[in-house]
Structure formats: structure tokens, C-alpha cells
Protein backbone atom coordinates (compact mmCIF):
# COMPACT_ATOMS: atom_id res chain seq x y z
CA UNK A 1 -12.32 -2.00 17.73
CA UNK A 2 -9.23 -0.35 16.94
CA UNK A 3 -5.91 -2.76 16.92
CA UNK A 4 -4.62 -0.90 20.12
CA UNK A 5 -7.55 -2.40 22.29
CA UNK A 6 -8.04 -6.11 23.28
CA UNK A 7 -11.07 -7.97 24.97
CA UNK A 8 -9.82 -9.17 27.95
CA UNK A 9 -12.36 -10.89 30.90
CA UNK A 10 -14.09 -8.23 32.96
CA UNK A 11 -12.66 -8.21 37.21
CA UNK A 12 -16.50 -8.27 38.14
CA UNK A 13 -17.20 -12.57 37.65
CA UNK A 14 -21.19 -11.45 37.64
CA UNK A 15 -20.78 -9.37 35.31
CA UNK A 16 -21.37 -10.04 31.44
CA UNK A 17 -19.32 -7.33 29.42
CA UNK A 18 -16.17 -7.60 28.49
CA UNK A 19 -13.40 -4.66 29.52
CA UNK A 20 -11.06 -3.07 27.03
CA UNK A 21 -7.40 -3.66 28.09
CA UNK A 22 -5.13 -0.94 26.11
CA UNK A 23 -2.08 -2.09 25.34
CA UNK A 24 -0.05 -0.69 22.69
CA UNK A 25 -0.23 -3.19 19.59
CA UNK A 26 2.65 -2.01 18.82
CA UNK A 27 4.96 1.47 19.48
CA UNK A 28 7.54 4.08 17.50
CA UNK A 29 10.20 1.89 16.42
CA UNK A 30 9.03 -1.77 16.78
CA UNK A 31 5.93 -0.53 14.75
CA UNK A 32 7.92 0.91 12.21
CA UNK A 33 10.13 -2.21 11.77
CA UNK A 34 6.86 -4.12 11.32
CA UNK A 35 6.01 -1.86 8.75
CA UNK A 36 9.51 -1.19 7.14
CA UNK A 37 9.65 -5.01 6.65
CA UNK A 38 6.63 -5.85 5.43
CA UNK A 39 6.65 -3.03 2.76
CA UNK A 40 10.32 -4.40 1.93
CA UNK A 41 8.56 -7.66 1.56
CA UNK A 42 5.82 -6.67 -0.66
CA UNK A 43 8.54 -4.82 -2.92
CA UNK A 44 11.51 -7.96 -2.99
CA UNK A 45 8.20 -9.71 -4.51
CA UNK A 46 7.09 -7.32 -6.65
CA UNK A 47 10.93 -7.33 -8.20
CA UNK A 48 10.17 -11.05 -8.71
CA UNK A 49 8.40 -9.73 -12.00
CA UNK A 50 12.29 -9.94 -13.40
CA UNK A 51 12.07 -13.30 -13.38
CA UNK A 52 8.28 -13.77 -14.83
CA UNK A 53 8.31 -11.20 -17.70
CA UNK A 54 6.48 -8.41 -15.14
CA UNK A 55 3.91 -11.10 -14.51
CA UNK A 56 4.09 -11.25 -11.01
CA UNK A 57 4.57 -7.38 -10.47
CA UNK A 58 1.76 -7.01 -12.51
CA UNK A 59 -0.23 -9.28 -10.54
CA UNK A 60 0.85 -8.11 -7.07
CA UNK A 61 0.55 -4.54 -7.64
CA UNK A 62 -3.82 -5.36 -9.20
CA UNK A 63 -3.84 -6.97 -6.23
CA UNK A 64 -2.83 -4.34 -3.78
CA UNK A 65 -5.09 -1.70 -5.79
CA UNK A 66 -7.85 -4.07 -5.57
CA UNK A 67 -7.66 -4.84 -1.70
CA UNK A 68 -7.46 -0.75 -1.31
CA UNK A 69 -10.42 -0.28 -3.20
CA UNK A 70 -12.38 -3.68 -1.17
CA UNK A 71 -11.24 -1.43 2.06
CA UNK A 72 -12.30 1.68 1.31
CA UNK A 73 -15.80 0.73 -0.08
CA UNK A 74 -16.24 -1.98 3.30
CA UNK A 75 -15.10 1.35 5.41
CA UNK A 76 -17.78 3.81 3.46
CA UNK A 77 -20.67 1.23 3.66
CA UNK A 78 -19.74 0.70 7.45
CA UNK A 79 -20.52 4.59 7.44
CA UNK A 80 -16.72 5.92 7.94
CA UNK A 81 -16.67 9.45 6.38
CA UNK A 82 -14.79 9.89 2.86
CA UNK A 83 -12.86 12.76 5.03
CA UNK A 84 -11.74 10.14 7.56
CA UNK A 85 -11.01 7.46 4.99
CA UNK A 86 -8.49 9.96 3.11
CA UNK A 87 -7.22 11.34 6.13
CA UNK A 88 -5.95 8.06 6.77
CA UNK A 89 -4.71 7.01 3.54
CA UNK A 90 -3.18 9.24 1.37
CA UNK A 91 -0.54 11.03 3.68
CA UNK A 92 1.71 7.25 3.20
CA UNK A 93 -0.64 5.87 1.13
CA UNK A 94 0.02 8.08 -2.33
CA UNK A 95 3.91 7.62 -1.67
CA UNK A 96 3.90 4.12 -0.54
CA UNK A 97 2.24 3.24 -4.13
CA UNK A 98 4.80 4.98 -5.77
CA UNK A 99 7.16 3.12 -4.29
CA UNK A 100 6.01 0.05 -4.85
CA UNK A 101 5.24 1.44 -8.84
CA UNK A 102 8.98 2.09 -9.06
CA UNK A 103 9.76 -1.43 -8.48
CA UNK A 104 7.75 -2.36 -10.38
CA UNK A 105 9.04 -0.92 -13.26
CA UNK A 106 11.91 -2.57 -12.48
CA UNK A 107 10.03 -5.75 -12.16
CA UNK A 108 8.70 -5.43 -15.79
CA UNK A 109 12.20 -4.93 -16.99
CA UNK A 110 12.77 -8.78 -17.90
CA UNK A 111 9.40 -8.21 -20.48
CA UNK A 112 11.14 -5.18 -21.73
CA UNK A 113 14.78 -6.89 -22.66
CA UNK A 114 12.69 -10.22 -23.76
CA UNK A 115 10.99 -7.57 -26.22
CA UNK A 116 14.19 -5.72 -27.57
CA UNK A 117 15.79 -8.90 -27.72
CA UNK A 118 13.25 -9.96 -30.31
CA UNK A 119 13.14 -7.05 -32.45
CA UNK A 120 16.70 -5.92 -32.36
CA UNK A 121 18.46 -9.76 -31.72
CA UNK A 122 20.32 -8.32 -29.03
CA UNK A 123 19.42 -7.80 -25.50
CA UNK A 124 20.60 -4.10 -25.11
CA UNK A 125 21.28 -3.89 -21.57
CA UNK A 126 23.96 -0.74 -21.26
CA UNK A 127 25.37 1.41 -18.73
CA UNK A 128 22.36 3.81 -19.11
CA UNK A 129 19.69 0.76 -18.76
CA UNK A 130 21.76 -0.15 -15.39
CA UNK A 131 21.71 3.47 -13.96
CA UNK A 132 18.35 3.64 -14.82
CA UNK A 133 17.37 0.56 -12.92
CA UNK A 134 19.78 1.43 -10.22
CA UNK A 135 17.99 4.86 -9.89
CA UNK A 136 14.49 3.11 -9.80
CA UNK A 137 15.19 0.90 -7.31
CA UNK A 138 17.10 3.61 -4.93
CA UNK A 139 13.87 6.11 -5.48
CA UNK A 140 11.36 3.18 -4.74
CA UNK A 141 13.53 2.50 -1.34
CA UNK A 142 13.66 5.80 -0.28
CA UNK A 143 9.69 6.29 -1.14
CA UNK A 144 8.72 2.80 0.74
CA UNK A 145 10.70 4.03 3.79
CA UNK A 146 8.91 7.49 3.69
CA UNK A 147 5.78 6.51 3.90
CA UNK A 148 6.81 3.66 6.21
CA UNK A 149 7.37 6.79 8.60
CA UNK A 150 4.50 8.57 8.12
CA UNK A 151 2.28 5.59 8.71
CA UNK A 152 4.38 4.74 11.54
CA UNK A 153 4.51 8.53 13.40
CA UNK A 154 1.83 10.43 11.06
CA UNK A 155 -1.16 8.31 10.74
CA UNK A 156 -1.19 6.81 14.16
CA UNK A 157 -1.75 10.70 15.04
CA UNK A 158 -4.62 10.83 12.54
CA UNK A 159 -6.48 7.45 13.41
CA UNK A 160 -6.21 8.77 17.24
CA UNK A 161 -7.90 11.97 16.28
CA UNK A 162 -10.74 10.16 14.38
CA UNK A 163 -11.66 7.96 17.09
């Protein structure tokens, strides 16, 4: 059952089915805030890795691959179609993961000066390293919203073709 559609008790009390009452789960913008914020979410934790040597980004992001690969092998042995599976995946799904790989780079940064700092005895943070991480973090934003868009406006379109 789709998330759009909820059970709700059929009019008829002798009868034993239950209707389908659909109401938007959610719509356009509220939708896209949902999504917007949980993405956001998902990356302000993934940037935690600063603070764990890229431990927690590391973690996070396995995570997130392994819970898209548990999906999409539940959806092909439920007998969804490989076509239908990519359909809905890949137009936000290749740039939302790229996103969330940009901050993680950023997240592994703390394991990166930890490392310099012990083979150089200095911790070799300079106006390049900043820009660098400033340009990380402003690509994996602007990625995260993308796709945050075209799962919002894009994919809804797609799922309502498939079913």
C-alpha cells in the first residue's frame, strides 16, 4: 500500500473489507521540507565524523548503502521490476549520495589533520584546506537540496506512473 493511502473502516457495518481513504501523506512544499530536513539531518551527522576521526561518517554513510541495498533486494524478491526499482531511485538517489559523500569528506577531515599532524608535527590547516572544506560543504548542500527536489516533484511523478 503506497504511503498516500490509509485503511480507514468501510461505511457498510456488514461488510468485512476495509476502504482506502486517499489523503495526501504529504504535498509540494510540506513534503519537501520533510525531506529537505531530514537529508540536512542525515548530513549535520555525517559532519559529526570531525569530531570522531571520520568514524561516524564512515559508519553512517555503510549504513545508508547497506539499508539501500536491504531495499532494493526486499523490493526485487517482492517481484518489483529492476526497471521500476531504478526508475525510482537514481533520478535523487545518485545525487543525494553525492551529497551526502561530500560531507563526508569533510567529516573525515579530523582523521586527515590527526594524520599530518603526526608525520609533519604540525597540523597544516591553511587558507587552501579552508576553501577546500568550504567548497565541499557548499557542493554537498546544493547536491542534498537537488535531489531533495527531485524526490519531492520528480519521483512522486514516477511512483504514480508505476502504480
Amino acid at each position: 500500500m503506497p504511503l498516500d493511502m490509509i485503511a480507514k473502516e468501510p461505511t457498510d457495518p456488514g461488510s468485512s473489507t476495509l476502504m482506502l481513504d486517499s489523503r495526501p501523506f504529504l504535498d509540494g512544499r510540506d513534503e519537501w521540507r520533510f525531506i529537505i530536513s531530514t537529508n540536512l539531518l542525515v548530513s549535520m551527522k555525517i559532519l559529526m565524523g570531525l569530531l570522531s576521526f571520520g568514524i561516524i561518517s564512515v559508519v553512517i554513510l555503510g549504513w545508508t548503502g547497506a539499508i539501500l541495498a536491504w531495499s532494493t533486494l526486499s523490493a526485487l524478491d517482492s517481484g518489483v521490476s529492476i526497471y521500476d526499482i531504478a526508475a525510482l531511485i537514481l533520478p535523487h538517489g545518485l545525487i543525494e549520495m553525492a551529497g551526502f559523500m561530500f560531507f563526508g569528506a569533510v567529516g573525515c577531515e579530523g582523521l586527515v589533520l590527526f594524520c599530518q599532524k603526526l608525520k609533519y608535527d604540525s597540523w597544516l590547516i591553511d587558507s587552501n584546506r579552508l576553501a577546500l572544506i568550504g567548497r565541499r560543504l557548499i557542493t554537498g548542500f546544493l547536491l542534498i537540496s537537488a535531489a531533495s527536489i527531485i524526490e519531492t516533484f520528480v519521483t512522486g511523478q514516477i511512483a504514480n506512473k508505476i502504480n
